[in-house]
C-alpha atoms as a PDB file:
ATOM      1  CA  UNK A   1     109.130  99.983 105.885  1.00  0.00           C
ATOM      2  CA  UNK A   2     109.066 100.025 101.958  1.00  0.00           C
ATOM      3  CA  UNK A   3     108.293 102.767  99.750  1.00  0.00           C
ATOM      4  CA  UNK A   4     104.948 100.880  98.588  1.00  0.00           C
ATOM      5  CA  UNK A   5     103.955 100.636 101.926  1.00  0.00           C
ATOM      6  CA  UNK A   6     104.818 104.548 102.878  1.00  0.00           C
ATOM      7  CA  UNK A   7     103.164 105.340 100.057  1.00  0.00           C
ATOM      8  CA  UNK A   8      99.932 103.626 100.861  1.00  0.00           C
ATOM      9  CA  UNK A   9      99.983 104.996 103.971  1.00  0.00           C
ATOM     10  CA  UNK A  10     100.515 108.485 103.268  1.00  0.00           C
ATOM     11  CA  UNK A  11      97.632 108.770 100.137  1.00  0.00           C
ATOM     12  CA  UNK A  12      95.128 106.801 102.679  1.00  0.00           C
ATOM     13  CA  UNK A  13      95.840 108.966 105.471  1.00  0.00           C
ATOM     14  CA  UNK A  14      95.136 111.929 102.945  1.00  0.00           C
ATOM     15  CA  UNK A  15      92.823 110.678 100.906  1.00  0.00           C
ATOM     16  CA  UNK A  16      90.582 109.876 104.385  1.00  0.00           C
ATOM     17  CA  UNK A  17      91.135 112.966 105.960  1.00  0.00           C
ATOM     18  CA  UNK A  18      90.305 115.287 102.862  1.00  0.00           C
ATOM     19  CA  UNK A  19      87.110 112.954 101.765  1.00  0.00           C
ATOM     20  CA  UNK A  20      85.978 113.042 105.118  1.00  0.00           C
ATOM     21  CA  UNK A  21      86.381 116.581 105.388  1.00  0.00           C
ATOM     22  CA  UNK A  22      84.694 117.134 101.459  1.00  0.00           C
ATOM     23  CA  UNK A  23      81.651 114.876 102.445  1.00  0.00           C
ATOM     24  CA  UNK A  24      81.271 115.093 106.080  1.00  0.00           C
ATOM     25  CA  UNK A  25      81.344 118.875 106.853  1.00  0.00           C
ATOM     26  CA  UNK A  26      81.664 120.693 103.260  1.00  0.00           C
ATOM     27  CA  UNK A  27      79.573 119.536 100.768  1.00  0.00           C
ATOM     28  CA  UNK A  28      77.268 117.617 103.190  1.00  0.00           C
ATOM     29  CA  UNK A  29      73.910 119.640 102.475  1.00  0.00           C
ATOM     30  CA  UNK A  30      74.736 120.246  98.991  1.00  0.00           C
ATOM     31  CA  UNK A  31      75.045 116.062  98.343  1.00  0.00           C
ATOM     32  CA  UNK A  32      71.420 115.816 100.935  1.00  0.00           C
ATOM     33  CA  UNK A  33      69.963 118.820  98.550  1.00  0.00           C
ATOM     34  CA  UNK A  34      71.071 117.048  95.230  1.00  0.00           C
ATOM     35  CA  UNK A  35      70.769 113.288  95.839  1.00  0.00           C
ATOM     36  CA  UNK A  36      67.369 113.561  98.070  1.00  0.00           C
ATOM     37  CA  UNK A  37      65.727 110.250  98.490  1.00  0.00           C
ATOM     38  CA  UNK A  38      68.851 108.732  96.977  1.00  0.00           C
ATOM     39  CA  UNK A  39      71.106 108.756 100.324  1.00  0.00           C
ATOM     40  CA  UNK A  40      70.861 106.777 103.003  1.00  0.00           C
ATOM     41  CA  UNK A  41      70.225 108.145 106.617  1.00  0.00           C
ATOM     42  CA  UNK A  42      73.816 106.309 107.657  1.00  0.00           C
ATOM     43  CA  UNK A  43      76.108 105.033 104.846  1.00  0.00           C
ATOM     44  CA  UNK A  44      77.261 101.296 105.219  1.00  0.00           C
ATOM     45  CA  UNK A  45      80.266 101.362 106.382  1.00  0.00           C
ATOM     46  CA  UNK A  46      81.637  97.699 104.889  1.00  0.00           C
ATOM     47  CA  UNK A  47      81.395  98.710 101.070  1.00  0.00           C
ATOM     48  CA  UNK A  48      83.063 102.090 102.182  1.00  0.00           C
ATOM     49  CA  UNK A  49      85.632 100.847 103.862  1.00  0.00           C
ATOM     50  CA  UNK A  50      86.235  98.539 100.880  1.00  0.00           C
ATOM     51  CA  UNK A  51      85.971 101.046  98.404  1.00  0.00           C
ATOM     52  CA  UNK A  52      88.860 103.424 100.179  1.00  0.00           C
ATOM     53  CA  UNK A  53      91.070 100.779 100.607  1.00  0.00           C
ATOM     54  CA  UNK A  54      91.005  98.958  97.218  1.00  0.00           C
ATOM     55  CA  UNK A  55      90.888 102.711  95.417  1.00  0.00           C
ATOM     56  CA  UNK A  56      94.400 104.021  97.369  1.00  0.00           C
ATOM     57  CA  UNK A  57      95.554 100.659  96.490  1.00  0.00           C
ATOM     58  CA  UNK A  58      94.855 101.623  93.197  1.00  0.00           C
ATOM     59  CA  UNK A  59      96.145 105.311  93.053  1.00  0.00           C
ATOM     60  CA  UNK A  60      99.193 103.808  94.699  1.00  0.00           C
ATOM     61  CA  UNK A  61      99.800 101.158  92.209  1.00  0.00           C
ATOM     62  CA  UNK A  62      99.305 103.153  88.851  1.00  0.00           C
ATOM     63  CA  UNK A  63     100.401 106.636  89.549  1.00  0.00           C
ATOM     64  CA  UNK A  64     102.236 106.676  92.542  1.00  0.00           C
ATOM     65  CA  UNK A  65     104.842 103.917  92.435  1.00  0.00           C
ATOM     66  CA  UNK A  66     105.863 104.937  89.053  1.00  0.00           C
ATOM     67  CA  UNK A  67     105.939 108.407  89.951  1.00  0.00           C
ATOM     68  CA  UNK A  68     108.755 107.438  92.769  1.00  0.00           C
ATOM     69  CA  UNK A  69     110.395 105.575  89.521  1.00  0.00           C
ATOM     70  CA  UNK A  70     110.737 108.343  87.721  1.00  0.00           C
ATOM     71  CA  UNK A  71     111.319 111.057  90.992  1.00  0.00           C
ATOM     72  CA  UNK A  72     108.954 113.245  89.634  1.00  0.00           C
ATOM     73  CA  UNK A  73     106.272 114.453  91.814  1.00  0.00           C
ATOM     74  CA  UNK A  74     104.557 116.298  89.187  1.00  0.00           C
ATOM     75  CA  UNK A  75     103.973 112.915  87.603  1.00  0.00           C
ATOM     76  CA  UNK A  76     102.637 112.172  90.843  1.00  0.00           C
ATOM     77  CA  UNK A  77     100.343 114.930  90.895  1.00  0.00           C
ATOM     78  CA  UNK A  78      99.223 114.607  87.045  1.00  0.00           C
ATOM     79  CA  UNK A  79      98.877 110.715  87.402  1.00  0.00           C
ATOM     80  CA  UNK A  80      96.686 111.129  90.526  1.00  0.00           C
ATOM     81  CA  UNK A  81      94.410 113.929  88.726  1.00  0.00           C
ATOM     82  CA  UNK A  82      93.863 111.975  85.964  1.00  0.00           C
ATOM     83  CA  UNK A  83      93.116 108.656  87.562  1.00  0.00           C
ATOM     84  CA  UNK A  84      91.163 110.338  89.793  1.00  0.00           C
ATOM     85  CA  UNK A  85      88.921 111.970  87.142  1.00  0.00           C
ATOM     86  CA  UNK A  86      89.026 108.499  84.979  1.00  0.00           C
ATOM     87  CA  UNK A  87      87.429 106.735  88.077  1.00  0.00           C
ATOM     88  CA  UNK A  88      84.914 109.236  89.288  1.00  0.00           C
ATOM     89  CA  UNK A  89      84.033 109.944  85.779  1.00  0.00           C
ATOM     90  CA  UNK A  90      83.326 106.462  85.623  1.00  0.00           C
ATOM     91  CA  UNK A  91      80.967 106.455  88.268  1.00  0.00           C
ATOM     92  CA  UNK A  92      79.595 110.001  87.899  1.00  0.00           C
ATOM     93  CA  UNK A  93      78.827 109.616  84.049  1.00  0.00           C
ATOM     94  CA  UNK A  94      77.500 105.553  84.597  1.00  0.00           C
ATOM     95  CA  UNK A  95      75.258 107.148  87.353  1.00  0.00           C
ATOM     96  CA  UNK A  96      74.170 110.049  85.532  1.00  0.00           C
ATOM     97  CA  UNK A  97      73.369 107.640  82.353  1.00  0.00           C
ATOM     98  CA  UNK A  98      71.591 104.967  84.576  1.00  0.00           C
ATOM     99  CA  UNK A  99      69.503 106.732  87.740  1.00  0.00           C
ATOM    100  CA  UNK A 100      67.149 109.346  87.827  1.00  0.00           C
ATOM    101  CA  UNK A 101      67.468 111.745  89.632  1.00  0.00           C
ATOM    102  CA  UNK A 102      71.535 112.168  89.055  1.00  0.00           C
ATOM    103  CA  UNK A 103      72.505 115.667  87.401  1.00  0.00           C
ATOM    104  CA  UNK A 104      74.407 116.550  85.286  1.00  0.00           C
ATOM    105  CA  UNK A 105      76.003 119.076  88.064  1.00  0.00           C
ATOM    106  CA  UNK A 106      76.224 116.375  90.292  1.00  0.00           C
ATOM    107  CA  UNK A 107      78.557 114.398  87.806  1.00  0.00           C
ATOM    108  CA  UNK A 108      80.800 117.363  86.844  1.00  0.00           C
ATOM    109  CA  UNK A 109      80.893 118.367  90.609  1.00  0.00           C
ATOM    110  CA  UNK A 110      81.897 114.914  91.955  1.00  0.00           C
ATOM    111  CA  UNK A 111      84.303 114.213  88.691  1.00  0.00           C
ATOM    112  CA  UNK A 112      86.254 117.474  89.627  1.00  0.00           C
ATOM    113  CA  UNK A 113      86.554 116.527  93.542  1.00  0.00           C
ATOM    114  CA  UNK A 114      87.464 112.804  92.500  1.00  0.00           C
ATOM    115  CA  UNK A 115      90.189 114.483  90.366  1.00  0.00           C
ATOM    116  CA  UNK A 116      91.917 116.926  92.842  1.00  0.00           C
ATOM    117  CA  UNK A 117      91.493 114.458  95.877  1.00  0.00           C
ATOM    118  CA  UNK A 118      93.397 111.918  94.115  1.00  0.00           C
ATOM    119  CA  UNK A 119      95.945 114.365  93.127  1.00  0.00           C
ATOM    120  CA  UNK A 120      96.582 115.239  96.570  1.00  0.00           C
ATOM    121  CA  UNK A 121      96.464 111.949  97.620  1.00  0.00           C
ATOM    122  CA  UNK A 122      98.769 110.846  95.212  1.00  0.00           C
ATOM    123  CA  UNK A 123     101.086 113.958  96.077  1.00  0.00           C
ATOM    124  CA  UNK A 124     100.848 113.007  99.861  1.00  0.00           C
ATOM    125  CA  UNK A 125     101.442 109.252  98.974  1.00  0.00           C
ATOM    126  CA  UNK A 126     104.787 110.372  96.686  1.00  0.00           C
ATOM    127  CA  UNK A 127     106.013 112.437  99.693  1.00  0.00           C
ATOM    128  CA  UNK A 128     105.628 110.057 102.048  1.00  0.00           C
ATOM    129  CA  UNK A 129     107.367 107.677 100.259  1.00  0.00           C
ATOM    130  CA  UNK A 130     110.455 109.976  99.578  1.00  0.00           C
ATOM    131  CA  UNK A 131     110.873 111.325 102.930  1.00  0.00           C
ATOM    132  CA  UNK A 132     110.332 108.313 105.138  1.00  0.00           C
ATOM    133  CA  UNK A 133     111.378 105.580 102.757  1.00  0.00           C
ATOM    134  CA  UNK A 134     115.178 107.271 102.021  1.00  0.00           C
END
């Protein structure tokens, strides 16, 4: 397989597992607690799904491809932090600007977590890449 295509696999595989693990068992109460009436009982799944896929896609396009360019996995891991805090800042500050009931701990929270997940997504993509692509 190619390097792009390691590399997609490896951040999605990451960036699933640690998401699932941040929303589904960590932070779980804390998102019920903050977002009340805001959450749904189940999310929809089809808009999720989308979201994860076309987001990797994204990590793996702009910071983790060039990062393999350049062999540098601390590009990697700065790329993904930053695009990580550029898109959930995006969200998080749009939200917080737009909807009541949307904190400003909420935002900072979420904008932190979007920035290390998509670091170690990224990192997880770049090794992937390197070690089963060579």
């Amino acid at each position: 397989m190619s390097k792009a295509v390691w590399a997609y696999s490896g951040a999605l595989l990451a960036f699933l597992v640690l998401d699932g693990l941040w929303l589904g068992v960590l932070m779980s109460s804390t998102y019920k607690e903050l977002l009340g009436s805001l959450m749904l009982a189940q999310p929809k799944w089809g808009p999720a799904i989308v979201f994860y896929l076309m987001y990797v896609l994204g990590a793996v396009y702009f910071v983790v491809l060039p990062a393999l360019s350049r062999g540098s996995a601390r590009r990697a891991a700065l790329g993904g932090a930053f695009f990580g805090l550029v898109a959930y800042g995006t969200y998080d500050m749009t939200n917080w600007a737009t909807l009541q009931g949307w904190s400003a701990q909420l935002a900072l929270m979420d904008m932190a977590w979007g920035g290390l997940l998509t670091c170690l997504a990224s990192l997880s993509g770049y090794w992937a890449a390197r070690k089963m692509a060579a």
